[in-house]
Each structure stands twice: as C-alpha cells, then as structure tokens.
N, C-alpha and C. Protein backbone atom coordinates (compact mmCIF):
# COMPACT_ATOMS: atom_id res chain seq x y z
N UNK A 1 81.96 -25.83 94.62
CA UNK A 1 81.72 -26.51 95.86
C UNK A 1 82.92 -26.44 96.78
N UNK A 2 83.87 -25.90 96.14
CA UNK A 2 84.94 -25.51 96.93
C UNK A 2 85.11 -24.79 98.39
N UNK A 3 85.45 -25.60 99.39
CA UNK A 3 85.06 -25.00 100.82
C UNK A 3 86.68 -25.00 101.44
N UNK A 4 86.04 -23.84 102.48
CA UNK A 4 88.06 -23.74 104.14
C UNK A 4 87.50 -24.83 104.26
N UNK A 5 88.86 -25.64 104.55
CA UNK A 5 88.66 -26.87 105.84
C UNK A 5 88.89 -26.72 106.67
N UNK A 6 88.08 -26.89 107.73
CA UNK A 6 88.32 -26.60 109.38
C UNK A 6 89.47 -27.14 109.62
N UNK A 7 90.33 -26.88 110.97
CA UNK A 7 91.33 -27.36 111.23
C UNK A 7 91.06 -28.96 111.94
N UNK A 8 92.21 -29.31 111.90
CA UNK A 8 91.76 -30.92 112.02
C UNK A 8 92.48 -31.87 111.05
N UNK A 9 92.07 -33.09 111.35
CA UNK A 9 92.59 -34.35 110.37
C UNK A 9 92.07 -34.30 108.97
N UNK A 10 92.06 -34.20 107.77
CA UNK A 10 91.71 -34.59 106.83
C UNK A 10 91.59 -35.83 105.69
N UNK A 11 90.42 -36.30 105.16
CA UNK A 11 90.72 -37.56 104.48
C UNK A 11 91.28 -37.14 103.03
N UNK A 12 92.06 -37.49 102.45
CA UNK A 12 91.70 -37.70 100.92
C UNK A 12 91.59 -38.46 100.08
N UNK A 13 90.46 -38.64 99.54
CA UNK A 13 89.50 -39.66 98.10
C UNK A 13 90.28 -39.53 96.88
N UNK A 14 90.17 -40.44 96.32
CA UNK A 14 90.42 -40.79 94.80
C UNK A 14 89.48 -41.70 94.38
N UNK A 15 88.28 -40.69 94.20
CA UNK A 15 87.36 -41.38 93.31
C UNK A 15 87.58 -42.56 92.69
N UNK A 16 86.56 -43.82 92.08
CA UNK A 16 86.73 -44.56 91.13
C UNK A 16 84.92 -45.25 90.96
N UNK A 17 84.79 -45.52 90.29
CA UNK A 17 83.11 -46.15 89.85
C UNK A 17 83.72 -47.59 90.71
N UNK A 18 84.75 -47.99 90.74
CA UNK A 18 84.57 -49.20 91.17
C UNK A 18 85.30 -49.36 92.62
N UNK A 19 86.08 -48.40 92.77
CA UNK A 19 87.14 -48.13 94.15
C UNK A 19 87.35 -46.79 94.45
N UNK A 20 87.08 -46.55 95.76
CA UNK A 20 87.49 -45.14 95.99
C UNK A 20 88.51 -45.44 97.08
N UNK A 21 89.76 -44.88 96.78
CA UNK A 21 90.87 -44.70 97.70
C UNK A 21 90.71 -43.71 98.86
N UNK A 22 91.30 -43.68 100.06
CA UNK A 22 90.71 -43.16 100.77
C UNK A 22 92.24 -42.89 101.59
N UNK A 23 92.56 -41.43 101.94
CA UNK A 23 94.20 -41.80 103.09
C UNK A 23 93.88 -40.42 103.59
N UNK A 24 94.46 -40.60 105.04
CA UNK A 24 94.32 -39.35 106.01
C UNK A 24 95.66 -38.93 106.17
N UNK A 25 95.21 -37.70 107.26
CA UNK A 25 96.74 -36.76 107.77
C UNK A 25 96.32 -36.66 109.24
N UNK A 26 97.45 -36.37 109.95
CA UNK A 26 97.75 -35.92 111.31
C UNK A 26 96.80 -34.66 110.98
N UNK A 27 96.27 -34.26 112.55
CA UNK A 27 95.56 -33.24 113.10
C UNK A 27 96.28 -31.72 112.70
N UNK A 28 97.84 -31.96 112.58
CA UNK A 28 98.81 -31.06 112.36
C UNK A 28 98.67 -30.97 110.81
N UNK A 29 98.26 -31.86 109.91
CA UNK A 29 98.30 -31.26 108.40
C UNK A 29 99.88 -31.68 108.23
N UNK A 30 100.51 -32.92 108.77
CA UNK A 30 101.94 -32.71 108.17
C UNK A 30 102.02 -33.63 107.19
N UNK A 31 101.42 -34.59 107.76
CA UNK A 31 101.77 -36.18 106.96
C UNK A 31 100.57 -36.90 106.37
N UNK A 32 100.48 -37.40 105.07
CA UNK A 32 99.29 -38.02 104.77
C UNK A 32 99.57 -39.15 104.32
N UNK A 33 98.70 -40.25 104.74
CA UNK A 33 98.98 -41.62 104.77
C UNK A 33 98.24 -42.40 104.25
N UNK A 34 98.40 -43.66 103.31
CA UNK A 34 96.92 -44.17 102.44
C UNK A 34 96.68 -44.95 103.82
N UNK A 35 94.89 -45.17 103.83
CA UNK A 35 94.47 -45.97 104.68
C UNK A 35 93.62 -46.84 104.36
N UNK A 36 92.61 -47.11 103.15
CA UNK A 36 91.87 -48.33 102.60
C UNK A 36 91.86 -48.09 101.25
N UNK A 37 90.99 -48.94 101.06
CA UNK A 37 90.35 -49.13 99.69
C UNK A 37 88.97 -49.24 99.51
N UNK A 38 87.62 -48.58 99.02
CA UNK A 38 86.38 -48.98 99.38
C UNK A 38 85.88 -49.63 97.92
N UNK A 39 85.59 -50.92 98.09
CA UNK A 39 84.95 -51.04 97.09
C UNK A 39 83.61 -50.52 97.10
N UNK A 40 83.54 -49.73 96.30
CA UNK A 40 81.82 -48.99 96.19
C UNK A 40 81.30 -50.20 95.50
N UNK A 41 80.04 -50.34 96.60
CA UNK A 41 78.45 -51.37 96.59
C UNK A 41 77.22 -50.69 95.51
N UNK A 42 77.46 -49.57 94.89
CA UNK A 42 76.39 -48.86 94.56
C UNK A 42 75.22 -48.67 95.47
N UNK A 43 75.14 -49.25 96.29
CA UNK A 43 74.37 -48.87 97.34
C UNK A 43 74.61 -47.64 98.38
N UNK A 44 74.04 -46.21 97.93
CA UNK A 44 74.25 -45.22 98.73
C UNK A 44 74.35 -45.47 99.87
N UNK A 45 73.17 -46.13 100.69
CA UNK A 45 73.16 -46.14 101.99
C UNK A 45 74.45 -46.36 103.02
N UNK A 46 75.13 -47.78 102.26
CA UNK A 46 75.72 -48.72 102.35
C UNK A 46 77.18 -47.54 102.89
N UNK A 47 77.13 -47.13 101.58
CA UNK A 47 78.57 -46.07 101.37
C UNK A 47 78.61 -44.96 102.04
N UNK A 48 76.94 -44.47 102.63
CA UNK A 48 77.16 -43.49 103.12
C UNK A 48 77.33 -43.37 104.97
N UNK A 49 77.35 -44.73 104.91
CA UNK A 49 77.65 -45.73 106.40
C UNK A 49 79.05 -45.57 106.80
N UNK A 50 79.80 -45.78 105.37
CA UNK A 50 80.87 -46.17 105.21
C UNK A 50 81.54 -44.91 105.84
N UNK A 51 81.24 -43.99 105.06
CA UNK A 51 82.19 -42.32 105.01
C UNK A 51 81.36 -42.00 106.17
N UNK A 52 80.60 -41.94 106.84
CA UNK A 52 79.95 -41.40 108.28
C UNK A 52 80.95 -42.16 109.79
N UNK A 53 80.93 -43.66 109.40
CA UNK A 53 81.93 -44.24 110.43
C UNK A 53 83.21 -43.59 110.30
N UNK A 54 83.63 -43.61 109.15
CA UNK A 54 85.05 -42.97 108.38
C UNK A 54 85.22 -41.73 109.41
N UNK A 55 84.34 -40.98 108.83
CA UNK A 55 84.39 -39.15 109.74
C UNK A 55 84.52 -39.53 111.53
N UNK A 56 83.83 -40.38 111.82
CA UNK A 56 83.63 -40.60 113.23
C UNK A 56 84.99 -41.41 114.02
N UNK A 57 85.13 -42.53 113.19
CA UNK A 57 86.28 -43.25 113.70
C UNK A 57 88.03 -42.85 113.44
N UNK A 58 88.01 -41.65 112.20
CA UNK A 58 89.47 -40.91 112.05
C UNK A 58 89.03 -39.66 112.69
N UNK A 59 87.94 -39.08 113.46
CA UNK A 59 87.39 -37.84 113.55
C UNK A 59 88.28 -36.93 112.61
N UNK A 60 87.46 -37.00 111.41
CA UNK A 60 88.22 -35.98 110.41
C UNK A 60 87.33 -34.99 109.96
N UNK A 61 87.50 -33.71 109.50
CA UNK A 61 87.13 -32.62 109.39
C UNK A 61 86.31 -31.81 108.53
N UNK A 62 87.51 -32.62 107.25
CA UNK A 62 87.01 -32.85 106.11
C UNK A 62 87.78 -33.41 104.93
N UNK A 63 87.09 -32.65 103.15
CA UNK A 63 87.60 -34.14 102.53
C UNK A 63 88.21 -32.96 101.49
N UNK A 64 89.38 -33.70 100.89
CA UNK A 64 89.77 -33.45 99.64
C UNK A 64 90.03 -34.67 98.56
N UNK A 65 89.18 -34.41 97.72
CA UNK A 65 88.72 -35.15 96.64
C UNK A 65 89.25 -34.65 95.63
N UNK A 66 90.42 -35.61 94.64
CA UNK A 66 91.29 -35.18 93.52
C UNK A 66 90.05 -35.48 92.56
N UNK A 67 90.50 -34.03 91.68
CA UNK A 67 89.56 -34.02 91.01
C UNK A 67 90.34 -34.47 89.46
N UNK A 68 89.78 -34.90 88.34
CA UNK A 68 90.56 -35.33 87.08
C UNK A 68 90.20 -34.49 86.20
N UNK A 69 91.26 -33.60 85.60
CA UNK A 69 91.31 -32.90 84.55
C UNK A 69 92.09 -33.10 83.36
N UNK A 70 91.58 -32.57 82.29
CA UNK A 70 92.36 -32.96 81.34
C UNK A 70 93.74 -32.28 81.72
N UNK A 71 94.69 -32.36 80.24
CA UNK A 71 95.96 -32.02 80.60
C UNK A 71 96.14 -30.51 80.58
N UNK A 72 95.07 -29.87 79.37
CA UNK A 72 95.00 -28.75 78.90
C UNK A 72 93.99 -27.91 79.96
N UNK A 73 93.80 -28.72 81.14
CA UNK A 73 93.33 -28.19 82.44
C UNK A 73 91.09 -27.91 82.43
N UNK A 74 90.94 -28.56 81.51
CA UNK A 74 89.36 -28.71 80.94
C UNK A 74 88.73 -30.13 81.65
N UNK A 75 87.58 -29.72 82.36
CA UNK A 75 87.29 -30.93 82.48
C UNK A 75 86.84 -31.73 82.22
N UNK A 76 86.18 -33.17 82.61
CA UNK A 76 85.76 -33.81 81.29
C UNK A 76 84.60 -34.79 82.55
N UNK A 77 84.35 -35.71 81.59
CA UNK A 77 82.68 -36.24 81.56
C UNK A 77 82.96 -36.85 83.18
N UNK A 78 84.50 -37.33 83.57
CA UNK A 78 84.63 -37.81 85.17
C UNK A 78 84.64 -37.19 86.28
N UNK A 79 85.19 -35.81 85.25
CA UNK A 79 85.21 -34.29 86.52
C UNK A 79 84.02 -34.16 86.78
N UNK A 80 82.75 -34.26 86.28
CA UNK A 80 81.08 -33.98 86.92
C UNK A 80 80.98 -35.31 87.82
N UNK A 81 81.40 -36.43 87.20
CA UNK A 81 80.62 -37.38 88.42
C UNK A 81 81.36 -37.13 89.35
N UNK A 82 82.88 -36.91 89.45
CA UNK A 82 83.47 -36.80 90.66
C UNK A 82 82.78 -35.40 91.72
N UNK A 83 82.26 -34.16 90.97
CA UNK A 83 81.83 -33.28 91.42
C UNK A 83 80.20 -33.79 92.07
N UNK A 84 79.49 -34.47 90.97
CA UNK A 84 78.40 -35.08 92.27
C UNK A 84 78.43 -35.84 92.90
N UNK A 85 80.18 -36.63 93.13
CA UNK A 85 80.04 -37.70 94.61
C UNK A 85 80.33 -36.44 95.50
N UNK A 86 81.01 -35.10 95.34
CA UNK A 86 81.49 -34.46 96.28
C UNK A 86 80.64 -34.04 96.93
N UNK A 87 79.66 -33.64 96.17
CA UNK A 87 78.16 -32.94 96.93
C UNK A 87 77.31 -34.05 97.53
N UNK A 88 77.39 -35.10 96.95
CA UNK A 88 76.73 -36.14 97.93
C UNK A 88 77.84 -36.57 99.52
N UNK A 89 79.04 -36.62 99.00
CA UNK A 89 79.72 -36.89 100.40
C UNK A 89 79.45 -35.93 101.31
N UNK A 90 79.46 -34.44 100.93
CA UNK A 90 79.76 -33.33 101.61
C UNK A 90 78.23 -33.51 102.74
N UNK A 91 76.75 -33.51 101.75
CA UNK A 91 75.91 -33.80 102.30
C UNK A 91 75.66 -34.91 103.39
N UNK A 92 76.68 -36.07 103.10
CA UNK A 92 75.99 -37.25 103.56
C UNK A 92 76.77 -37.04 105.19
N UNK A 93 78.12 -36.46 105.25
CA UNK A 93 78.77 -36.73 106.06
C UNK A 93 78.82 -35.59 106.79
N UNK A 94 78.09 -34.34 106.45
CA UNK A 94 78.33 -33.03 107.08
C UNK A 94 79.54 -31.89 106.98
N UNK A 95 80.26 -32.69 106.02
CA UNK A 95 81.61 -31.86 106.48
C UNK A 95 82.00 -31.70 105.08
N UNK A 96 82.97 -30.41 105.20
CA UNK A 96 83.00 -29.69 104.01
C UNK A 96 84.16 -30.50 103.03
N UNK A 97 84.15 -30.00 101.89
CA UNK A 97 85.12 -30.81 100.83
C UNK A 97 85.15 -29.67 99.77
N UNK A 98 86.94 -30.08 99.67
CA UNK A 98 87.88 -29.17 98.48
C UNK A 98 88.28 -30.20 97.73
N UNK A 99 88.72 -29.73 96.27
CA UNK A 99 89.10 -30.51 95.44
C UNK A 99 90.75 -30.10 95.02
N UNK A 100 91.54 -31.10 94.84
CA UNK A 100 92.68 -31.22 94.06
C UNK A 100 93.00 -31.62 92.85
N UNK A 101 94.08 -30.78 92.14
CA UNK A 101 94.14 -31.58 91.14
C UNK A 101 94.50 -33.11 91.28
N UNK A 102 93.95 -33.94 90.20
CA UNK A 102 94.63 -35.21 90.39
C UNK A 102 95.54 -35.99 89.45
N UNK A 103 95.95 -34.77 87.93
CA UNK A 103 96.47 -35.45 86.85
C UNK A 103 98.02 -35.78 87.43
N UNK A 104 98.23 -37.14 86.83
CA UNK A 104 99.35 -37.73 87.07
C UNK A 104 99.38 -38.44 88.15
N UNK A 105 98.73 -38.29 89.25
CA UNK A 105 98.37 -39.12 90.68
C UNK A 105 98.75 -40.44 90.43
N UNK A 106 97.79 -40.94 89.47
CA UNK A 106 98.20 -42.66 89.32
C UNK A 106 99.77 -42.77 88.74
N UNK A 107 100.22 -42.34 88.19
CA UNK A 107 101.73 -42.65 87.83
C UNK A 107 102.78 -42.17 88.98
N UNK A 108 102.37 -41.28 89.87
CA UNK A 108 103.09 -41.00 90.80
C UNK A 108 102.66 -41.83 92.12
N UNK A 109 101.65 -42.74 92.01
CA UNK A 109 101.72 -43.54 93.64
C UNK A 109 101.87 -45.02 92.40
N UNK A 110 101.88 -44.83 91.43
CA UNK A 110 103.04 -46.26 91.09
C UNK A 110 104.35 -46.21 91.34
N UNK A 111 104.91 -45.13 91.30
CA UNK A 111 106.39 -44.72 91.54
C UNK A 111 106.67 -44.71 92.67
N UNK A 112 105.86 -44.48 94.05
CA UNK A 112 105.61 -45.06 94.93
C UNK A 112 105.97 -45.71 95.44
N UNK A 113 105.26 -46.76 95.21
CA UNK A 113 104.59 -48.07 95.32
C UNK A 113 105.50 -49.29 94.57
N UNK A 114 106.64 -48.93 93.60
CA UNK A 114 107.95 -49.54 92.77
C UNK A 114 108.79 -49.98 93.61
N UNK A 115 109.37 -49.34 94.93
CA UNK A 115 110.10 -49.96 95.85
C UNK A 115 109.55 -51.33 96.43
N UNK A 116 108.50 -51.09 96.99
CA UNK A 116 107.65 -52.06 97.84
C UNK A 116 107.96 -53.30 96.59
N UNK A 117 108.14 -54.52 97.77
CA UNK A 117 108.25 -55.96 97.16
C UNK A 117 106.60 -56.72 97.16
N UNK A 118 106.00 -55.90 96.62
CA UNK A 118 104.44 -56.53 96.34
C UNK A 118 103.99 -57.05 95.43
N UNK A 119 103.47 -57.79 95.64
CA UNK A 119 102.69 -58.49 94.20
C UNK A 119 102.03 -58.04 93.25
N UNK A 120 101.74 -58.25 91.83
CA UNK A 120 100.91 -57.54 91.52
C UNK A 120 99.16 -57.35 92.18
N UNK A 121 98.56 -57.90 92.45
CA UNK A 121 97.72 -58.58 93.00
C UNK A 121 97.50 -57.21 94.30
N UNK A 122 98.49 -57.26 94.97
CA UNK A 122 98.55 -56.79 96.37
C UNK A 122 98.91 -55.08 95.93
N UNK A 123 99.79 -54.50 94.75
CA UNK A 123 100.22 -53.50 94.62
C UNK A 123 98.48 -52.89 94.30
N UNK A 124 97.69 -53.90 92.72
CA UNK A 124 97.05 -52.88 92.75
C UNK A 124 95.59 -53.09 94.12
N UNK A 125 95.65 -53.45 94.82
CA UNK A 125 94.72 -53.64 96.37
C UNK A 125 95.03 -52.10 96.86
N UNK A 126 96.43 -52.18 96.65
CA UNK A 126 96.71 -50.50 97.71
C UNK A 126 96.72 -49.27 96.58
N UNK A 127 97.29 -49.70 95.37
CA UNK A 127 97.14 -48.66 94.50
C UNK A 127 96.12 -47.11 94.87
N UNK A 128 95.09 -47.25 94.96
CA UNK A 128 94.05 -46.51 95.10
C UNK A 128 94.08 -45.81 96.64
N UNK A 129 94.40 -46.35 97.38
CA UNK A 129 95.42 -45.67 98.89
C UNK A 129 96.23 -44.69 98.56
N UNK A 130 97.16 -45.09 97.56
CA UNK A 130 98.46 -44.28 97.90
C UNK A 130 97.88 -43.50 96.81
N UNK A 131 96.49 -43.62 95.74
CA UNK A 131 96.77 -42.21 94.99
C UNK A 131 96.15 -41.23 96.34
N UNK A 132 95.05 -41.41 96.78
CA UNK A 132 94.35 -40.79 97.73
C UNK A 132 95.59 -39.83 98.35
N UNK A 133 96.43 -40.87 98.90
CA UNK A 133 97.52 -40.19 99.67
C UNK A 133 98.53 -38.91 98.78
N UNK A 134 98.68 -39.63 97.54
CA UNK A 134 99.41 -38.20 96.81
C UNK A 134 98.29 -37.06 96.73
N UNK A 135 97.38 -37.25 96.43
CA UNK A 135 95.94 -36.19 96.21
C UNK A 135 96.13 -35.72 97.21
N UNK A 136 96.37 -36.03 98.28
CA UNK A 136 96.02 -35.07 99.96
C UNK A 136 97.24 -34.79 99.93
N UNK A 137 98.66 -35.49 99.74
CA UNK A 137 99.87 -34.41 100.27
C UNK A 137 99.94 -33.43 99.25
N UNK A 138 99.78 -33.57 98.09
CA UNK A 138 99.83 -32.27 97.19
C UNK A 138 98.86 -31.18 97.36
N UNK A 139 97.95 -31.24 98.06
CA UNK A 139 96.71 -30.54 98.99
C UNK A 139 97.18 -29.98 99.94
N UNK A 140 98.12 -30.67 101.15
CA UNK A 140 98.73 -30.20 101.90
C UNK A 140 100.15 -29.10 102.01
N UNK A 141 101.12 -29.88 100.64
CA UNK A 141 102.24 -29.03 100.60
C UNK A 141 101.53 -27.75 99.90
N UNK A 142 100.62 -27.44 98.98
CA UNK A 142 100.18 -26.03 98.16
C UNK A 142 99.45 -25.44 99.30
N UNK A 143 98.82 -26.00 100.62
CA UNK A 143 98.58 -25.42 101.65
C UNK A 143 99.62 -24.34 102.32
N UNK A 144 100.67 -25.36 103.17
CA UNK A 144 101.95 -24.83 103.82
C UNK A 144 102.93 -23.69 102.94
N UNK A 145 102.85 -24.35 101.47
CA UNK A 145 103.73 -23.21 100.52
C UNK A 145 102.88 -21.89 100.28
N UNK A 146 101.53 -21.55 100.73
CA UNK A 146 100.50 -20.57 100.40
C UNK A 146 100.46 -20.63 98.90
N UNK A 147 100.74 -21.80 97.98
CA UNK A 147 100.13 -21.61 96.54
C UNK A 147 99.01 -21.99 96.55
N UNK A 148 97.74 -21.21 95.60
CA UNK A 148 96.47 -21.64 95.46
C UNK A 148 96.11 -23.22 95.88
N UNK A 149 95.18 -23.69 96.14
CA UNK A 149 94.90 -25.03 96.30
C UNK A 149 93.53 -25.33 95.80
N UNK A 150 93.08 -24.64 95.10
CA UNK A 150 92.09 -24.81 94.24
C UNK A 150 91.64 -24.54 92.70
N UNK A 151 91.03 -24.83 92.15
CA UNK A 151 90.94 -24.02 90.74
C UNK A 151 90.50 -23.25 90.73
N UNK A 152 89.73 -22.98 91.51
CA UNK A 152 88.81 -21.71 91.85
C UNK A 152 89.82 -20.45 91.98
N UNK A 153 91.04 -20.62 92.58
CA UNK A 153 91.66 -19.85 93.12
C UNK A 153 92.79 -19.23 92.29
N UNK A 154 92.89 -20.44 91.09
CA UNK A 154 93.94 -19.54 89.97
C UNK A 154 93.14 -19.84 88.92
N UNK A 155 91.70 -18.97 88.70
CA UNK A 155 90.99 -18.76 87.54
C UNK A 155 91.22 -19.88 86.69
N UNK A 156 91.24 -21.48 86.91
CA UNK A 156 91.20 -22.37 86.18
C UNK A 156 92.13 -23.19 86.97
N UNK A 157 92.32 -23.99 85.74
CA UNK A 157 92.98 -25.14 86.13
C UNK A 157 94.37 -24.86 86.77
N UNK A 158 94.90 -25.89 87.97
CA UNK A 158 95.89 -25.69 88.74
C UNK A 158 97.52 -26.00 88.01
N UNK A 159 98.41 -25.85 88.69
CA UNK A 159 99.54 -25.60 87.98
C UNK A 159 100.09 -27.01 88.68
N UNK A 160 100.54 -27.84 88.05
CA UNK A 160 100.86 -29.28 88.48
C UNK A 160 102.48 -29.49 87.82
C-alpha cells in the first residue's frame, strides 16, 4: 500500500487500539511536530470525521503511518491491523499513505519527552504525539538523506 506523497504538509500516525498519535510537518518537509492525541471511539464514522477535518484543517497531503515490526524485521499480528487502518484511512480521507518503521519510537519520544517537567499523567497524554512525531521525522530525514523509506524499497525490513 505503499504510495509518493505529493508535495505538501504531511501527518504522521502512531497507531494504537486505544490512541492514535497524530503530528505534522511544514509544507517544506523540514520539521515535524506532535499535534494531538485521538482517542479512537470505535466508531468509524466518528474517526473518519476526525482524519477528514484533520486533512482539511492542516491541509495535508498525506499520511505516514509507523508501522511495528518485529526486531528481526517480520511482522506481526499489529503490523496487519495497522495495515488495515492504512487502507481504511487512505480510503476514508483520499490521500495517499506510506509506512515507517516504528521499532523503538516509544523509547525514543520518552527520551524526548525526559527533559520536559511533566507529570506523569500529562507525559503519557502527549506520549503518543511525540511518537507520531519521531515516526514522521525519521520519514522525513531517510527522505532528504535519499535512504529507502520504505520496506518495500530495501526488499524487507528497514535499517533502523
């Protein structure tokens, strides 16, 4: 399902059954920034309200959605659901979506997120922001450096 992203702003997701993180970039592709937290309603409609305003109100382009692989680069029973929210987002919202790796994401937007004088409470509220946000800058820098940015693109799993 791997698609070009048009030029433009991009969001990037970090899946979760119970939260999907969500952080964009400048039009330029330089900087990516966490911007919410969605608690998913299980209600498609609901969500697909959500990511349609989303596209409209960041006018963004499209999505990169970290995808979770094992370590040994295999995927596993979260990599499919994450692969059919992609095809449902891609559908719901019109706009195309690539995937990133996402192993290690959560330990690297805790490391983050260690400076900040936040609560626990409040750290993990944004937690799911700032993975979004590592998922899209590591999307972005393998962009600018011309290394693959997909799995598709180095016959498997990515080099992290």
């Amino acid at each position: 399902m791997t698609h070009e992203l048009p030029l433009g702003r991009l969001a990037g997701i970090d899946y979760g059954r119970r939260r999907i993180g969500v952080a964009i970039c400048d039009a330029e592709r330089l900087i990516a920034s966490p911007l919410e937290v969605r608690q998913t309603s299980g209600d498609r409609v609901a969500d697909g309200r959500f990511f349609c305003d989303l596209v409209a109100r960041e006018d963004i382009a499209g999505f990169v959605v970290g995808l979770p692989i094992h370590a040994d680069g295999r995927g596993s029973e979260m990599s499919a659901e994450v692969e059919a929210f992609a095809r449902w987002l891609s559908d719901t919202t019109d706009r195309p979506v690539t995937f990133q790796d996402e192993r290690y994401t959560s330990r690297e937007a805790a490391g983050l997120m260690q400076p900040a004088r936040l609560t626990r409470g409040r750290k993990k509220a944004r937690h799911d922001a700032v993975a979004a946000q590592v998922i899209l800058s590591n999307w972005l820098e393998r962009q600018a450096s011309g290394l693959p940015t997909t799995a598709s693109e180095t016959g498997g799993a990515l080099d992290d």
